[in-house]
N, C-alpha and C. Protein backbone atom coordinates (compact mmCIF):
# COMPACT_ATOMS: atom_id res chain seq x y z
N UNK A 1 89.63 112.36 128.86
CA UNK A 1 89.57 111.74 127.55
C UNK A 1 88.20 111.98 126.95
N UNK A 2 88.45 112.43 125.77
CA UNK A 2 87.23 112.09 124.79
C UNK A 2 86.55 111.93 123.60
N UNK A 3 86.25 110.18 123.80
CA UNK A 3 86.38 109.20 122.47
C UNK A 3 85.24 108.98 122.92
N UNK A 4 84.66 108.86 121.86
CA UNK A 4 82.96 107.69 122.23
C UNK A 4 82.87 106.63 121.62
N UNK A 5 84.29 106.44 120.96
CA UNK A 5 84.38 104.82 120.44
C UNK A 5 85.34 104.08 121.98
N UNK A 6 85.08 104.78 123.14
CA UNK A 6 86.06 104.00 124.42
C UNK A 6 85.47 104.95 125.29
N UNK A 7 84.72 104.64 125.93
CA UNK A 7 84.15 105.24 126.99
C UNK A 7 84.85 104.87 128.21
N UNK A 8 84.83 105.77 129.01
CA UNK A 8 85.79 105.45 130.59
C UNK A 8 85.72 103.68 131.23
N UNK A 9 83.99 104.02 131.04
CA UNK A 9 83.77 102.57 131.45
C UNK A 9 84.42 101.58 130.72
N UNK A 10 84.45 101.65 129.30
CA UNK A 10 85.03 100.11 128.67
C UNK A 10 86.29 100.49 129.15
N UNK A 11 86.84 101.45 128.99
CA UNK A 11 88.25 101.25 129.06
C UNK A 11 88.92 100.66 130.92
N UNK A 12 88.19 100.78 131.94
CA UNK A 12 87.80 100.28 133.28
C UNK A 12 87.86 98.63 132.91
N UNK A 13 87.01 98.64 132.24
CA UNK A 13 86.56 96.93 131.81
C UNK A 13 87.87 96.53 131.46
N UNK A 14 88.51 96.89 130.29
CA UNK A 14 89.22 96.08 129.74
C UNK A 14 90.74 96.41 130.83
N UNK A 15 91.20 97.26 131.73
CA UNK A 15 91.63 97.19 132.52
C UNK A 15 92.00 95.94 133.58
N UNK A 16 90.61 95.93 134.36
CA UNK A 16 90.17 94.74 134.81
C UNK A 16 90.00 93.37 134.18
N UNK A 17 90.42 93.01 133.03
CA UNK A 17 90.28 91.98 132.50
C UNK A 17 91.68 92.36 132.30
N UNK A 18 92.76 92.91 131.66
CA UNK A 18 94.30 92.76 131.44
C UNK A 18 94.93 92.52 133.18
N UNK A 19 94.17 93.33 134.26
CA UNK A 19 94.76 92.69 135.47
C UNK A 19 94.25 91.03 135.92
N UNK A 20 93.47 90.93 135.67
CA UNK A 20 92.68 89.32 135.97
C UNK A 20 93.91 88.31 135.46
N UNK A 21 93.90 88.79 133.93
CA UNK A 21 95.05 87.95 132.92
C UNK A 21 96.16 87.73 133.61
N UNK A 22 96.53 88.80 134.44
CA UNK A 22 98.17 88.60 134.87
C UNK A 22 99.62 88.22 133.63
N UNK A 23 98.93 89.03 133.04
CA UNK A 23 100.19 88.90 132.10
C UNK A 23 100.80 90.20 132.44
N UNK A 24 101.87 91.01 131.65
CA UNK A 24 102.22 92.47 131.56
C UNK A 24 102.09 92.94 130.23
N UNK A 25 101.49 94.09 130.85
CA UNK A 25 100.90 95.08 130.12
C UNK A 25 100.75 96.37 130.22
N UNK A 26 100.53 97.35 129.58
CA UNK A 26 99.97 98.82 129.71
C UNK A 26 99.54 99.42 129.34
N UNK A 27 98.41 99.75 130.06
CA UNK A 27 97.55 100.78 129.51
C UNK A 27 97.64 102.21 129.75
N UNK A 28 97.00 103.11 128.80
CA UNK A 28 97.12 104.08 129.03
C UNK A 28 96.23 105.49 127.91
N UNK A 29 95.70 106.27 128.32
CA UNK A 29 95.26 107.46 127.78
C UNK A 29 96.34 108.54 127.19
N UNK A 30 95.81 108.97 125.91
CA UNK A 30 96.65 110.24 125.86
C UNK A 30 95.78 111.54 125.75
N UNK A 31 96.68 112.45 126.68
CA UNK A 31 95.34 113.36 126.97
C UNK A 31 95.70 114.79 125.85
N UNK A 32 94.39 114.65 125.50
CA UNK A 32 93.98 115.82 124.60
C UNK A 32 93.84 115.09 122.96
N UNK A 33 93.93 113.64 123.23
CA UNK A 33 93.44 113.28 121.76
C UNK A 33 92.80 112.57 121.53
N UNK A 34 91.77 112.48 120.28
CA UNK A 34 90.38 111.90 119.90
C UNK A 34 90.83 110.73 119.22
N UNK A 35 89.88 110.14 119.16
CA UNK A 35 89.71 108.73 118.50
C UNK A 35 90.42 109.31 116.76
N UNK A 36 90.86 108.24 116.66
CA UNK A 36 91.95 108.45 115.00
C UNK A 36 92.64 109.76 115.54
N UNK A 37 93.77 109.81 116.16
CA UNK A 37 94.28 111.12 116.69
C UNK A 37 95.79 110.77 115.79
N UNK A 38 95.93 109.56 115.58
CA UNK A 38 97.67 109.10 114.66
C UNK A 38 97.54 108.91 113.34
N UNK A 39 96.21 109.37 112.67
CA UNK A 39 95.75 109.59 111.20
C UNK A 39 96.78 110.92 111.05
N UNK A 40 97.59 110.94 110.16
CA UNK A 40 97.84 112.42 109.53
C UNK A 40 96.88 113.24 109.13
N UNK A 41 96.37 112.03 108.12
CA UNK A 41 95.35 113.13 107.85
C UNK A 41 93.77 113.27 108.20
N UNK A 42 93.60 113.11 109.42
CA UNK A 42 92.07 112.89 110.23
C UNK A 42 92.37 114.22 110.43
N UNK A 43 91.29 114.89 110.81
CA UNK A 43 91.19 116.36 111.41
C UNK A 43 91.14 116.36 112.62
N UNK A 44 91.58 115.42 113.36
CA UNK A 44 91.75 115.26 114.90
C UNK A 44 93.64 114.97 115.05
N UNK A 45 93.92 114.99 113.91
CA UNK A 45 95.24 114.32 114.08
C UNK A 45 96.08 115.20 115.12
N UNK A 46 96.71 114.64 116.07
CA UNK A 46 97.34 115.37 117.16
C UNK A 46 98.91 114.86 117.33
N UNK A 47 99.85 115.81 116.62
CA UNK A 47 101.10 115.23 116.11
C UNK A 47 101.97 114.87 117.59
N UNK A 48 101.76 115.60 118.54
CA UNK A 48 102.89 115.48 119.60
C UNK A 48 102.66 113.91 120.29
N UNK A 49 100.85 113.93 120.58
CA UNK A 49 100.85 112.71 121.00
C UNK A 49 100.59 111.14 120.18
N UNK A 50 100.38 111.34 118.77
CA UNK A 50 100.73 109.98 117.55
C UNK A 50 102.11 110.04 117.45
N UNK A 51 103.37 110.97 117.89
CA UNK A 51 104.46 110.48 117.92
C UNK A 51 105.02 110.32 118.98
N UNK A 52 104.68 110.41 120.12
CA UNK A 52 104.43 109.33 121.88
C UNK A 52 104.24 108.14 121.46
N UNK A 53 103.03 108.26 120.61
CA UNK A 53 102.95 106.40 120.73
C UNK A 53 103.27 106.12 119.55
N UNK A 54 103.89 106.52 118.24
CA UNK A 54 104.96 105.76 117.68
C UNK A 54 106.11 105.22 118.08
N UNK A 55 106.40 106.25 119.63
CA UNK A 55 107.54 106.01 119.85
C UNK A 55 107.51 104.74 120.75
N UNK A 56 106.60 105.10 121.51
CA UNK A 56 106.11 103.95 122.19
C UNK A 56 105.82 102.51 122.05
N UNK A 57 105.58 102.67 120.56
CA UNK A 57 105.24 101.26 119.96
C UNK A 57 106.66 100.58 118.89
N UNK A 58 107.14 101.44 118.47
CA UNK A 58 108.92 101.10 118.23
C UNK A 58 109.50 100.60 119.10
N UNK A 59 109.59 101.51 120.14
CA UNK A 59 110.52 100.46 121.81
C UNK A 59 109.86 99.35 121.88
N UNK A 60 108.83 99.34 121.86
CA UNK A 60 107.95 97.66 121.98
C UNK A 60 108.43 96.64 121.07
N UNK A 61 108.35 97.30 119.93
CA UNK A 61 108.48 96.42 118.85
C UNK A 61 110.04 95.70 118.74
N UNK A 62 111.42 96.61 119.41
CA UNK A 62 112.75 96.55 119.12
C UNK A 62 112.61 95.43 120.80
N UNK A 63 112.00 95.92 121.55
CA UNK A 63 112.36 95.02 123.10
C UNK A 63 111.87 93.70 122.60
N UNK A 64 110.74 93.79 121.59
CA UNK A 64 110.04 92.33 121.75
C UNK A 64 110.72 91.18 120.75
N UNK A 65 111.01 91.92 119.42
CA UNK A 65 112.09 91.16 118.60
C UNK A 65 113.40 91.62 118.28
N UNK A 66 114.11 91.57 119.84
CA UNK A 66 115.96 91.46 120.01
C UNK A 66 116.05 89.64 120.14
């Protein structure tokens, strides 16, 4: 990964604090894209993986309000 608005370390941190919580959750990297990567129009925009996690965040959204 590489963002320098989320460095390995924070993202470690906030890891360790979503496992502490014990709630469920998931985290996760997408590899090969930069910070604002689901902007269309950012010049980082990286279409295969902003529509992973559209998709990703639709299933969330349909599981969480059925």
């Amino acid at each position: 990964m590489n963002d320098k608005g989320m460095l390995p370390d924070a993202i470690a941190k906030l890891e360790d604090a979503l496992k502490a919580w014990g709630g469920q959750y998931e985290s996760e990297t997408y590899e090969g894209a930069l910070h604002s990567w689901t902007v269309t129009d950012s010049p980082v925009y990286n279409h295969a993986q902003a529509e992973r996690a559209f998709g990703k965040l639709t299933h969330l959204l349909a599981e969480t309000l059925k």
